[in-house]
N, C-alpha and C. Protein backbone atom coordinates (compact mmCIF):
# COMPACT_ATOMS: atom_id res chain seq x y z
N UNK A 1 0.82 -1.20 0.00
CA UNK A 1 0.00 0.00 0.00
C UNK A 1 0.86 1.26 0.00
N UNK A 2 1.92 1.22 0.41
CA UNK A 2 2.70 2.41 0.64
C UNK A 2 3.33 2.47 -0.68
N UNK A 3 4.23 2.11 -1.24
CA UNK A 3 4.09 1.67 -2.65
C UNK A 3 3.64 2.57 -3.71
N UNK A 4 2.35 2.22 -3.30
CA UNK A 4 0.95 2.55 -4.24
C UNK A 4 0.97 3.90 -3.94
N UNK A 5 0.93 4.09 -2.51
CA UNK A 5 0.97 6.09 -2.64
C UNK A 5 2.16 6.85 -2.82
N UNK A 6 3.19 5.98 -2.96
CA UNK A 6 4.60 6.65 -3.01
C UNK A 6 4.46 6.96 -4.51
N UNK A 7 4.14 6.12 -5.42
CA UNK A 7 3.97 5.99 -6.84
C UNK A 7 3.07 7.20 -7.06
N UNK A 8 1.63 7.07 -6.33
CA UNK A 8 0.82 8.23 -7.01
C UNK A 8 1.25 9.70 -7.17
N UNK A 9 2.09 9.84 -5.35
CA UNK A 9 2.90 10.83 -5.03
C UNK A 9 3.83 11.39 -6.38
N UNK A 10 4.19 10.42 -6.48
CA UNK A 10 5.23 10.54 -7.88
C UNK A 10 4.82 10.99 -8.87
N UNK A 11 3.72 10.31 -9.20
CA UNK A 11 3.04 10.96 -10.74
C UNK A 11 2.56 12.21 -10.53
N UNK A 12 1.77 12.42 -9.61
CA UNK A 12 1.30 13.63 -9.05
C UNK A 12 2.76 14.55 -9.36
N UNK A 13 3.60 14.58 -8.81
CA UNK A 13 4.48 15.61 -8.78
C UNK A 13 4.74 15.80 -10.59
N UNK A 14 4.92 14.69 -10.97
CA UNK A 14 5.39 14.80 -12.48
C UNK A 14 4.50 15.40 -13.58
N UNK A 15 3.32 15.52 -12.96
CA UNK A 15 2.44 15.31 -13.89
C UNK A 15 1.71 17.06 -13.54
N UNK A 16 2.54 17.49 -12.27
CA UNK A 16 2.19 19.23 -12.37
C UNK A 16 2.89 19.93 -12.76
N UNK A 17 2.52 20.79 -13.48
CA UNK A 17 3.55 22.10 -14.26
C UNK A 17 4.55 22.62 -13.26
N UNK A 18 5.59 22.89 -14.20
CA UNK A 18 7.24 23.11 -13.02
C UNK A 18 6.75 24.89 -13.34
N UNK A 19 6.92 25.03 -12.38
CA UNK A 19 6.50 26.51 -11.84
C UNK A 19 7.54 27.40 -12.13
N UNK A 20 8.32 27.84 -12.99
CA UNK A 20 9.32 28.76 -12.80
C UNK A 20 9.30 30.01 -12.45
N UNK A 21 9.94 31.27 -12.18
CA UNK A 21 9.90 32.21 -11.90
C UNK A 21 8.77 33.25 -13.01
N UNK A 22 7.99 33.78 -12.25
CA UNK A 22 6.65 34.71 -13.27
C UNK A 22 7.77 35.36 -13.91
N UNK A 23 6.99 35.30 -15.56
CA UNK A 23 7.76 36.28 -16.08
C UNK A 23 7.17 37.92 -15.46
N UNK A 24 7.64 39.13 -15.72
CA UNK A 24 7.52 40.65 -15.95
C UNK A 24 5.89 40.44 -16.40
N UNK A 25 5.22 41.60 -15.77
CA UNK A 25 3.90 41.60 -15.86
C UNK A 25 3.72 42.92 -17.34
N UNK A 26 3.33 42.74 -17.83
CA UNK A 26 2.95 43.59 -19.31
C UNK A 26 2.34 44.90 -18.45
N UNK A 27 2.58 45.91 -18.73
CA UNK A 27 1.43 47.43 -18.12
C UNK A 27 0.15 46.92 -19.18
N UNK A 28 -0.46 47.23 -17.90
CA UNK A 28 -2.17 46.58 -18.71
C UNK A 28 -2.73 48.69 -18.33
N UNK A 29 -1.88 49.63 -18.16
CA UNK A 29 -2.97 50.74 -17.65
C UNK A 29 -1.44 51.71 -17.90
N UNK A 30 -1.48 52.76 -18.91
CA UNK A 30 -0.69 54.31 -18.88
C UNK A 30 -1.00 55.85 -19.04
N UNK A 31 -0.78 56.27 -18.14
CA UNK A 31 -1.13 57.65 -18.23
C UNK A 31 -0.56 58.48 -18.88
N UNK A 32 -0.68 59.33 -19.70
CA UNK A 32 0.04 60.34 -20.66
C UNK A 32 -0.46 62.33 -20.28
N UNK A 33 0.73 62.45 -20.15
CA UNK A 33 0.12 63.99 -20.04
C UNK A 33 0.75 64.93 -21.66
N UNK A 34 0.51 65.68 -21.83
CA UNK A 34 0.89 65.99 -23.53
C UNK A 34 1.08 67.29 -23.71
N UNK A 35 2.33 68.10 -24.09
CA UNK A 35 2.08 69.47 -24.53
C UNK A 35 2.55 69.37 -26.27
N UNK A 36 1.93 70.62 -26.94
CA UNK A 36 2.37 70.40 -28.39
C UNK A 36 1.66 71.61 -28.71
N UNK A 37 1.51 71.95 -29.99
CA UNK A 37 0.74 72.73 -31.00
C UNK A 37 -0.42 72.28 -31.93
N UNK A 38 -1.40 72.74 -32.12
CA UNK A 38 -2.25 72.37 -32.77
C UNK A 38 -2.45 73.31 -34.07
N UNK A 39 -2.82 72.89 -35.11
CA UNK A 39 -2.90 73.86 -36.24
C UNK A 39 -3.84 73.63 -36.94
N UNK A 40 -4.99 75.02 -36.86
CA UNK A 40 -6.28 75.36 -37.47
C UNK A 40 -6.49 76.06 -38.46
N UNK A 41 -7.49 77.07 -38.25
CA UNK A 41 -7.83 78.30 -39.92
C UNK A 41 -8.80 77.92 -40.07
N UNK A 42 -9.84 79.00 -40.72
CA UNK A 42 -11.17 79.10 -40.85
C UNK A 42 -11.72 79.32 -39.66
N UNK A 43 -12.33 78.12 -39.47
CA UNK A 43 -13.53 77.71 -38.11
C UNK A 43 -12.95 76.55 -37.33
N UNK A 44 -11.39 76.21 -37.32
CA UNK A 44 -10.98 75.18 -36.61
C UNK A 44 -10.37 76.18 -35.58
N UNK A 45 -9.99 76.26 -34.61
CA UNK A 45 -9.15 76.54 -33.27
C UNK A 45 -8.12 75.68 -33.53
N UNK A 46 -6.97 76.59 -32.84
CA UNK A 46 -5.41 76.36 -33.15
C UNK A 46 -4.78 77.10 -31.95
N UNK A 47 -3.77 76.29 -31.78
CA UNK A 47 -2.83 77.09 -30.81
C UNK A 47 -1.57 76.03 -29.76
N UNK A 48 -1.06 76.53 -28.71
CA UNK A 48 -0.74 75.69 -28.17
C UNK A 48 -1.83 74.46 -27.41
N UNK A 49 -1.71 73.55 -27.14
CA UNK A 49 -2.27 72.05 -26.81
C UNK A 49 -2.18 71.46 -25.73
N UNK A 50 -2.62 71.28 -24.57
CA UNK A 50 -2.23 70.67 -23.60
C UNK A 50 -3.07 69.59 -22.96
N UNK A 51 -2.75 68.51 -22.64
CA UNK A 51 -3.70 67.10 -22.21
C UNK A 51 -3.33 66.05 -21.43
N UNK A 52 -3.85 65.42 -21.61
CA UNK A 52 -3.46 64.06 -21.23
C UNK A 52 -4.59 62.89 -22.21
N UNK A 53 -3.62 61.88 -21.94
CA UNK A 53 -4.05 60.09 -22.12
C UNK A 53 -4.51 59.32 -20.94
N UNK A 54 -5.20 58.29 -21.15
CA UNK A 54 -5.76 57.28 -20.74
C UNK A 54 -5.56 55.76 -21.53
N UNK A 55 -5.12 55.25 -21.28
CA UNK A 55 -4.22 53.90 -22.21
C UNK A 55 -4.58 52.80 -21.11
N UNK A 56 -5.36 51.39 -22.24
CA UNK A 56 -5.75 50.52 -21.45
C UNK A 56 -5.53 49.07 -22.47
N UNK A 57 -5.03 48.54 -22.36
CA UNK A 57 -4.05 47.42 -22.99
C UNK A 57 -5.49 46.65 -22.94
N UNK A 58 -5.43 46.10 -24.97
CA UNK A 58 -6.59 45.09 -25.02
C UNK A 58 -6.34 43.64 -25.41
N UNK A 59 -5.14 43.95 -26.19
CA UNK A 59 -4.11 43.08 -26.41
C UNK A 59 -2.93 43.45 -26.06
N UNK A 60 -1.91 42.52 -26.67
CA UNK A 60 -0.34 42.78 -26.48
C UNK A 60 0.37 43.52 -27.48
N UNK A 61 -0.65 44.07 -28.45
CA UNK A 61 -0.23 45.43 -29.56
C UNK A 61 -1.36 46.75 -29.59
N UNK A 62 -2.58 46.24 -29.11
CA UNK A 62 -3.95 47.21 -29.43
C UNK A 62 -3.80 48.01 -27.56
N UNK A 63 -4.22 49.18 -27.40
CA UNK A 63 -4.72 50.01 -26.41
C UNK A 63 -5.99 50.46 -26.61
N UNK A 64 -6.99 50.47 -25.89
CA UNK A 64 -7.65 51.58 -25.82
C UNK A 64 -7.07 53.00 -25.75
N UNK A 65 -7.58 54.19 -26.38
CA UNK A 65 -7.24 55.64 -26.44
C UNK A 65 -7.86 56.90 -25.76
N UNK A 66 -8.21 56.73 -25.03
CA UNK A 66 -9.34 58.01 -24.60
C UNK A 66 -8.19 59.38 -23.99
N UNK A 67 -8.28 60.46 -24.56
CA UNK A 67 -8.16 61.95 -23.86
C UNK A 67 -8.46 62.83 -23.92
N UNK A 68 -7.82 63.88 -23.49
CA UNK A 68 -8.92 65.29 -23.30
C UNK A 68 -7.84 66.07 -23.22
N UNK A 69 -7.97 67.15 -24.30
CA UNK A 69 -7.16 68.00 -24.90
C UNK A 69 -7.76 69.36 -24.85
N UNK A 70 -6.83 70.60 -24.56
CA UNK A 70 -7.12 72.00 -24.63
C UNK A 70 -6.26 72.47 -25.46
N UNK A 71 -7.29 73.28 -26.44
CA UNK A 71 -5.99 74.13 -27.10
C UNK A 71 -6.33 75.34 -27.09
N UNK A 72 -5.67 76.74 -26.96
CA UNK A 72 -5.76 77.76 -26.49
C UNK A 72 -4.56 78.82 -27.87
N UNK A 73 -5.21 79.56 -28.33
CA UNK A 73 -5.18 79.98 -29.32
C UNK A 73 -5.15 81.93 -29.15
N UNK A 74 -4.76 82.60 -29.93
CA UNK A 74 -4.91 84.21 -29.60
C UNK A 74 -6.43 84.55 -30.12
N UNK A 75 -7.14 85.71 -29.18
CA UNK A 75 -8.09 85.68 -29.34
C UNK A 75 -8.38 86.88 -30.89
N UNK A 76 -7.70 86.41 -31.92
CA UNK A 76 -7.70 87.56 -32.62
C UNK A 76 -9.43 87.32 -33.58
N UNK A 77 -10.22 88.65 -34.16
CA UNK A 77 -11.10 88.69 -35.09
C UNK A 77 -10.57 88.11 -36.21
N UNK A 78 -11.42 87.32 -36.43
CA UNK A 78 -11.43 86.83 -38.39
C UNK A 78 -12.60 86.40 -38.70
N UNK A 79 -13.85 86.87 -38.44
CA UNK A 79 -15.32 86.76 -38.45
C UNK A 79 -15.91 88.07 -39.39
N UNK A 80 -16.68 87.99 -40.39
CA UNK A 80 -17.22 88.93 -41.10
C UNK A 80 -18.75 88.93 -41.55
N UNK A 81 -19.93 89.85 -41.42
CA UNK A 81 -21.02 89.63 -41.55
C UNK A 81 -21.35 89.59 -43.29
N UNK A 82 -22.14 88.41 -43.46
CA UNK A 82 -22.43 88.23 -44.97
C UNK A 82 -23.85 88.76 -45.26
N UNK A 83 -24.22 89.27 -46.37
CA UNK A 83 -25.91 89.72 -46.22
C UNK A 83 -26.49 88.13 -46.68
N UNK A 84 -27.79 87.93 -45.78
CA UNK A 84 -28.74 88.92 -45.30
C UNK A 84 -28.41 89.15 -43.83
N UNK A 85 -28.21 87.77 -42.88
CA UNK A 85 -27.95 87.63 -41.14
C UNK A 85 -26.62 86.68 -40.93
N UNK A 86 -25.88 86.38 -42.25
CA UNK A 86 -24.95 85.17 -42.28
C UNK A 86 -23.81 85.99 -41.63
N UNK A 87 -22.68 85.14 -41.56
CA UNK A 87 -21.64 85.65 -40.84
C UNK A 87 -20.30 84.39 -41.62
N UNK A 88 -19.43 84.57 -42.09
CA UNK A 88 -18.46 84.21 -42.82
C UNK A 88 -16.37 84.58 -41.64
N UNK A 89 -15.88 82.95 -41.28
CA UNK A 89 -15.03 83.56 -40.46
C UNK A 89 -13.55 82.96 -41.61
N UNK A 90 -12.65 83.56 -41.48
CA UNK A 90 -11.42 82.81 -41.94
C UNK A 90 -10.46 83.15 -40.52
N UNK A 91 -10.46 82.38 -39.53
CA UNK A 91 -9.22 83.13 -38.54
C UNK A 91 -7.99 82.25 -39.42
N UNK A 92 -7.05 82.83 -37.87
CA UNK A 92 -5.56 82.38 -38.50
C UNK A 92 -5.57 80.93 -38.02
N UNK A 93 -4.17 80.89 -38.46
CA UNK A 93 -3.56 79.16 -37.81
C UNK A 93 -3.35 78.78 -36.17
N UNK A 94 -3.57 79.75 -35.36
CA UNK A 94 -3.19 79.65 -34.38
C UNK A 94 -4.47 80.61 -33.48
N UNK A 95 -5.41 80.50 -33.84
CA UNK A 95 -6.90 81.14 -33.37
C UNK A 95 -7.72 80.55 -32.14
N UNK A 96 -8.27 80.75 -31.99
CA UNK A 96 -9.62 80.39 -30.76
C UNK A 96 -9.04 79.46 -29.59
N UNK A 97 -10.57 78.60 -29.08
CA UNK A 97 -9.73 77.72 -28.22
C UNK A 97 -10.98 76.70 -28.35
N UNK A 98 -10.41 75.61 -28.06
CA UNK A 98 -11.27 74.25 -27.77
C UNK A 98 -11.05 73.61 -26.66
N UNK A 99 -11.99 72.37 -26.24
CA UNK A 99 -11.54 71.10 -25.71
C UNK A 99 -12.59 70.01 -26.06
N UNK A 100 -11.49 69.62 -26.71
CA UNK A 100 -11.92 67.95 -27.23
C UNK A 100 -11.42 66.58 -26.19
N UNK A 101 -12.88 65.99 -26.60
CA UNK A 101 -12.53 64.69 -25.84
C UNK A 101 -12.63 63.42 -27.07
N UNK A 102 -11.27 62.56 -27.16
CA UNK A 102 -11.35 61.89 -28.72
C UNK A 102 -11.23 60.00 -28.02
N UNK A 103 -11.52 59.48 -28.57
CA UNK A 103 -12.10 57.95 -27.68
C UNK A 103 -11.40 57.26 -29.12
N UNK A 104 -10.38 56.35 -28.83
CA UNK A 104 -9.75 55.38 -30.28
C UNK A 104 -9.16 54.36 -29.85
N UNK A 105 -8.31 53.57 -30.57
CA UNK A 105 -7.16 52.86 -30.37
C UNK A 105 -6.43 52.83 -30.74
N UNK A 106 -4.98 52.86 -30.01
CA UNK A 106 -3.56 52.93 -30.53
C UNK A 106 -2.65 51.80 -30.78
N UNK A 107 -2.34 51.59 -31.78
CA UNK A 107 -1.56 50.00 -32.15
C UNK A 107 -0.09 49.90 -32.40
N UNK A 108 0.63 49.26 -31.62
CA UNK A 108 1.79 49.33 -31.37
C UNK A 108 2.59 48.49 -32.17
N UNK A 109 3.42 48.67 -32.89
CA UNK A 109 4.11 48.64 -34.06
C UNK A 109 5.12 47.24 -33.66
N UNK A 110 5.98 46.53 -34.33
CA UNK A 110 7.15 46.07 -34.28
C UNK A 110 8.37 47.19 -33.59
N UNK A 111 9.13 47.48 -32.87
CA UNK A 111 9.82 47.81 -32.28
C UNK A 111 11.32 47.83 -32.64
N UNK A 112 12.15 48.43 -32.02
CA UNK A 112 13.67 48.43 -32.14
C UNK A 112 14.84 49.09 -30.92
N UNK A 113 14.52 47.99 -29.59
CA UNK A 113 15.27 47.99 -28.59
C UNK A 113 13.88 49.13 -28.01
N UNK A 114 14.65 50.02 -26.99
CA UNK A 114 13.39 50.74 -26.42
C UNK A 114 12.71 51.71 -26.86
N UNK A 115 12.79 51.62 -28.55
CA UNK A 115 11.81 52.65 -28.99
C UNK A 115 10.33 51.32 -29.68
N UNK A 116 9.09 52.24 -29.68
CA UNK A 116 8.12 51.64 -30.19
C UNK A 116 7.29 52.58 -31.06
N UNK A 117 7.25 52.56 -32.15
CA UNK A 117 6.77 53.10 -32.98
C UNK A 117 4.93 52.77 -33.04
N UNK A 118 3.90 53.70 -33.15
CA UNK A 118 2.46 53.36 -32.91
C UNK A 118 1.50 54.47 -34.30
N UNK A 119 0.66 53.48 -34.08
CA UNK A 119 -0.67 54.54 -35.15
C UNK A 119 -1.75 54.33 -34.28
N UNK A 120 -2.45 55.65 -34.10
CA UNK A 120 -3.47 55.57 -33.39
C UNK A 120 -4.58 55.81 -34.54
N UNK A 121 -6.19 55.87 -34.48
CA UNK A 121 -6.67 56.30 -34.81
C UNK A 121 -8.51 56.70 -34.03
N UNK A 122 -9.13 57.42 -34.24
CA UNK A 122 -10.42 57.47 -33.26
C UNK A 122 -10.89 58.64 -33.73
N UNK A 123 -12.09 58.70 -32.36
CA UNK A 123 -13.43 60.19 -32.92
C UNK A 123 -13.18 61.07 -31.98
N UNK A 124 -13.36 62.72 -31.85
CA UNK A 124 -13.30 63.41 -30.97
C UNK A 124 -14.85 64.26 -31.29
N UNK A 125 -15.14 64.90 -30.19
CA UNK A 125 -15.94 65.79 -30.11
C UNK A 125 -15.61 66.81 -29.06
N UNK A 126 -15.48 67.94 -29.59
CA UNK A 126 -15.05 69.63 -29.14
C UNK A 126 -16.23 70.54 -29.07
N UNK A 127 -15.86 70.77 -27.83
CA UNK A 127 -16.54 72.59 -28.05
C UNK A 127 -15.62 73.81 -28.71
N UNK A 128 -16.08 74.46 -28.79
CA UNK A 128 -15.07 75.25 -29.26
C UNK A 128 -15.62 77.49 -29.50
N UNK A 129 -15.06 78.21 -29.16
CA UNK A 129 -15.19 79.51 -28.91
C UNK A 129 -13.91 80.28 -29.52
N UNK A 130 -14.34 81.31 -30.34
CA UNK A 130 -13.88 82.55 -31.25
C UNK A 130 -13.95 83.44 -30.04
N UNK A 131 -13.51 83.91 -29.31
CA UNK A 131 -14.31 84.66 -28.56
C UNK A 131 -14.35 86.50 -29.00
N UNK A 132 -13.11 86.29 -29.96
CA UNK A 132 -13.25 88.30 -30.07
C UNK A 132 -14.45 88.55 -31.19
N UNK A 133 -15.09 87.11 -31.81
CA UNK A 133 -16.03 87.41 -32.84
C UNK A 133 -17.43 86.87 -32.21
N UNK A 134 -17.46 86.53 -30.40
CA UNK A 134 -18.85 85.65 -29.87
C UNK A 134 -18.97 84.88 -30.61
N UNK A 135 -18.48 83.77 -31.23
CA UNK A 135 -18.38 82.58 -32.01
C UNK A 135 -18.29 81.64 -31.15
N UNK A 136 -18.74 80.85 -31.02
CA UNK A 136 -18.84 79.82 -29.77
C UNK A 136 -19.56 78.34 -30.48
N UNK A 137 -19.78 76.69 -30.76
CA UNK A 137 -20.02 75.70 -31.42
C UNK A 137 -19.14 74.36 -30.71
N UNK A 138 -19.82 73.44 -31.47
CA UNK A 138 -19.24 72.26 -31.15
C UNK A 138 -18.69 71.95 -32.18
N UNK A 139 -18.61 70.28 -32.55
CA UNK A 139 -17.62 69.88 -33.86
C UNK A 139 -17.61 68.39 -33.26
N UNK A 140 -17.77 67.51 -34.56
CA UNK A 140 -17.24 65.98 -34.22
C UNK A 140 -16.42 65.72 -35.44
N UNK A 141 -16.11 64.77 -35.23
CA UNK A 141 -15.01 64.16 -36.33
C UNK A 141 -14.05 63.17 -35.78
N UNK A 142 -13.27 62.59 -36.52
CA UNK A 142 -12.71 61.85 -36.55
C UNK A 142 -10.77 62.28 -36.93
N UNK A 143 -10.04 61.38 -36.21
CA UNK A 143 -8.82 61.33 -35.86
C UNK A 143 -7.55 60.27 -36.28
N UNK A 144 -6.68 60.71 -36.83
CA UNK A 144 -5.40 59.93 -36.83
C UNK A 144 -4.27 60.36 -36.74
N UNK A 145 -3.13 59.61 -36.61
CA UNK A 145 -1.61 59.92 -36.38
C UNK A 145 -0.63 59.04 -35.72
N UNK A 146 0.59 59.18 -35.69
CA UNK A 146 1.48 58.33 -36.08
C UNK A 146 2.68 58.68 -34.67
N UNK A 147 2.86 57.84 -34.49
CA UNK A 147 4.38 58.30 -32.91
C UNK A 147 4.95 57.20 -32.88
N UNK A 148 5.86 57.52 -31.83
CA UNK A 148 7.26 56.40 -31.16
C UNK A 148 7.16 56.70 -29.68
N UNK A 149 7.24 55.82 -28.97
CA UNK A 149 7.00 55.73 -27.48
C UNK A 149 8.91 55.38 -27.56
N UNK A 150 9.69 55.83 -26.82
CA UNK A 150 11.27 55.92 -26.12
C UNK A 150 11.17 55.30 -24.46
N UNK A 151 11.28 54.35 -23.80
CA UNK A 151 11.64 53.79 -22.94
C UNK A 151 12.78 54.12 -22.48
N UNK A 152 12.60 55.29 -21.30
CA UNK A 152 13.45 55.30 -20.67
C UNK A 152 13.61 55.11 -18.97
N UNK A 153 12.78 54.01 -18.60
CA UNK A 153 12.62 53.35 -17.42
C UNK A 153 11.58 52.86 -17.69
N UNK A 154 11.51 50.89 -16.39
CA UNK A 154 10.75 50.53 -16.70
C UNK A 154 9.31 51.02 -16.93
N UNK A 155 9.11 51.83 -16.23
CA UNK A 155 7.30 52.49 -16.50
C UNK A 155 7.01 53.89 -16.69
N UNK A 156 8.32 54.22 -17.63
CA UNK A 156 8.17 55.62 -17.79
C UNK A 156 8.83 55.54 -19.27
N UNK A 157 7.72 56.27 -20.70
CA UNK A 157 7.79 56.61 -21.86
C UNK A 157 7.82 57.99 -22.32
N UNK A 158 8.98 58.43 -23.29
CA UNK A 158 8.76 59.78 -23.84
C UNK A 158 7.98 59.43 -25.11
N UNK A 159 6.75 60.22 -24.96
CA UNK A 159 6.36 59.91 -26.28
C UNK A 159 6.16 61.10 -27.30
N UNK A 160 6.92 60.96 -28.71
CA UNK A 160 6.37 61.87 -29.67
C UNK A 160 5.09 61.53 -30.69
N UNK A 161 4.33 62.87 -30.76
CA UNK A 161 3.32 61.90 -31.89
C UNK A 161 2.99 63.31 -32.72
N UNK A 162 2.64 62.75 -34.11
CA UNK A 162 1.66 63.75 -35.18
C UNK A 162 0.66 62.98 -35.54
N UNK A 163 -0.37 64.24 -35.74
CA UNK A 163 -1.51 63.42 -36.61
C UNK A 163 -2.50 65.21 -37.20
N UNK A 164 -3.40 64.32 -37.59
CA UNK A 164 -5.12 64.79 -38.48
C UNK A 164 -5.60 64.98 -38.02
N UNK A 165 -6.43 66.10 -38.12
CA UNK A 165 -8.13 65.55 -37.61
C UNK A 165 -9.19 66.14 -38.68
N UNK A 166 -10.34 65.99 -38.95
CA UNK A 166 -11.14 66.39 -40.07
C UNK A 166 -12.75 66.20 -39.09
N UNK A 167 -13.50 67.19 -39.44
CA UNK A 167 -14.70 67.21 -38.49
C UNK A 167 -15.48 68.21 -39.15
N UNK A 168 -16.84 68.18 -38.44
CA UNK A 168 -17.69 69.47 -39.12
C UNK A 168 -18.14 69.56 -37.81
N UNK A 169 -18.83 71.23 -38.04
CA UNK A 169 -19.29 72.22 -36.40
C UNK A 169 -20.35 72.32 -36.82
N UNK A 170 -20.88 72.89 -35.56
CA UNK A 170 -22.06 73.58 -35.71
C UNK A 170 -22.03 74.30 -34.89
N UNK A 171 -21.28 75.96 -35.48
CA UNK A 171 -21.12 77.45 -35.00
C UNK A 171 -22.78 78.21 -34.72
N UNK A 172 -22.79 79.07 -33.77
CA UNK A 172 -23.84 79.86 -33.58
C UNK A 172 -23.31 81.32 -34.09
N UNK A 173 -24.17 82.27 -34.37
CA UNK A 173 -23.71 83.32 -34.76
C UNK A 173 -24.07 83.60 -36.40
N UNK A 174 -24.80 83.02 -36.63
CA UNK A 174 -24.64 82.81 -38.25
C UNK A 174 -23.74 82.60 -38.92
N UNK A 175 -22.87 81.68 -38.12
CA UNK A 175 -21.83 81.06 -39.07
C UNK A 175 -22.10 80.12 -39.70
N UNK A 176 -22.31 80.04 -41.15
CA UNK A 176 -22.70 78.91 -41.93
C UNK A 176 -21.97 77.84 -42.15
N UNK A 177 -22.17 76.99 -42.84
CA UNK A 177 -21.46 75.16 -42.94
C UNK A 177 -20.27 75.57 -43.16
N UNK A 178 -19.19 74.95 -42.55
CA UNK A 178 -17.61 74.71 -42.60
C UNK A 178 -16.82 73.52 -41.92
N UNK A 179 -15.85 73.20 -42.37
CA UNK A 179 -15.46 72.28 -41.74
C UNK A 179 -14.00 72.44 -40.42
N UNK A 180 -13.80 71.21 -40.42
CA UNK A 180 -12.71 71.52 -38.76
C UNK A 180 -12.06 70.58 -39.78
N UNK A 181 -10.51 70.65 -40.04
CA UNK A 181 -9.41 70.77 -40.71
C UNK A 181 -8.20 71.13 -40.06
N UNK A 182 -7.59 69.95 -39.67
CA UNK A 182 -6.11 70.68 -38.85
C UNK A 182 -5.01 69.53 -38.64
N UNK A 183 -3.85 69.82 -37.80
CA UNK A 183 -3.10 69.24 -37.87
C UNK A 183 -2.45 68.84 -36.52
N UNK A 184 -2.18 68.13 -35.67
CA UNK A 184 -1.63 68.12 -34.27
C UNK A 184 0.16 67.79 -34.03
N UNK A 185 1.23 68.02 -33.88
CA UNK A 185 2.16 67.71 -32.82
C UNK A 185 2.18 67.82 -31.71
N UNK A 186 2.72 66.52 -30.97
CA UNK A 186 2.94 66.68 -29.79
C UNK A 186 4.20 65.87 -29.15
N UNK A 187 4.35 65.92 -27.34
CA UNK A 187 5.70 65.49 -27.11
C UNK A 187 5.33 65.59 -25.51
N UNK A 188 5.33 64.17 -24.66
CA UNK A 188 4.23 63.89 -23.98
C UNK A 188 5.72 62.95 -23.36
N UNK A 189 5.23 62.26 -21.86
CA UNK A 189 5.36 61.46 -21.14
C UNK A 189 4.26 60.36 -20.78
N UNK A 190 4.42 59.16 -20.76
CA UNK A 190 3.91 58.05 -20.08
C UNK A 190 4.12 57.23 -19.58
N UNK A 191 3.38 57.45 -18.27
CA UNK A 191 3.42 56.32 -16.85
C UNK A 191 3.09 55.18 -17.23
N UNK A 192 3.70 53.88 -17.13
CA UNK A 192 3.07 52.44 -17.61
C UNK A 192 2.83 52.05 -15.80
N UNK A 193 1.18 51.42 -15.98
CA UNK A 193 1.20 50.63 -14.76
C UNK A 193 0.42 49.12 -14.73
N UNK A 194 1.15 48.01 -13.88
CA UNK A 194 0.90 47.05 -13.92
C UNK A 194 -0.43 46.73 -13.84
């Protein structure tokens, strides 16, 4: 009988997975805070950019994308009244101000040592205010662009990124149909957490 359980003992041991040391846990959660420039004209808002990320690992290349961005712009006139009650704006490249909140996913590239190259893409929706012309509207649309995340500690990324965005508003003031048309850089940090 003893035997018999020395044997089972045995298989038992053989027959359970050899446990080695856990590998490194993947960041399943990163925070990004972001400064850059944004670049508008017409009826888009432009200016300097400031935000943050929300990054939530869905796979081992895909993130969720969600943030919330301000851009703050000089408050200069470029609004003109059209007959009969219309109103017609061209500001500059660097005009008004917004804040958009844009919801996507960012996909993380093949790599080369601690840089990671990514394309994001997603939708934002902005408010947005002219204010030296009382121009004030929202805007939705849609988003893309292109970066490299730099590893320079385990849970800390410099990240650079550019991208697009393309959208249509809906200005008050008698500002008639136009679109949101622009361009983003930026140059950001991110926290990776387990």
């Amino acid at each position: 009988m003893r035997t018999h359980v020395q044997a089972m003992v045995w298989l038992l041991a053989a027959a359970a997975p050899a446990y080695a040391e856990t590998p490194t846990q993947e960041p399943q959660v990163a925070l990004a805070a972001e400064v850059g420039a944004s670049g508008g004209g017409g009826t888009t808002p432009g200016g300097m950019r400031l935000g943050g990320r929300y990054l939530y690992r869905m796979t081992d290349q895909v993130w969720f994308d969600g943030g919330v961005h301000f851009t703050f712009g000089t408050p200069q006139t470029g609004c003109s009244r059209t007959p009969p009650d219309g109103m017609s704006c061209d500001h500059g490249v660097a005009d008004g101000f917004s804040g958009d909140l844009t919801l996507g996913l960012r996909h993380d590239l093949p790599g080369q040592g601690a840089f990671t190259p990514f394309v994001r893409g997603g939708v934002f929706g902005r408010v947005l205010r002219f204010a030296a012309d009382d121009v004030n509207g929202a805007a939705a649309g849609v988003d893309a662009g292109a970066g490299v995340a730099a590893l320079v500690k385990d849970d800390v990324a410099v990240v650079g990124s550019a991208g697009v965005f393309a959208g249509r508003p809906w200005l008050g003031s008698g500002v008639g149909d136009a679109g949101q048309l622009g361009m983003i850089v930026t140059l950001g940090a991110e926290l990776r957490l387990p």
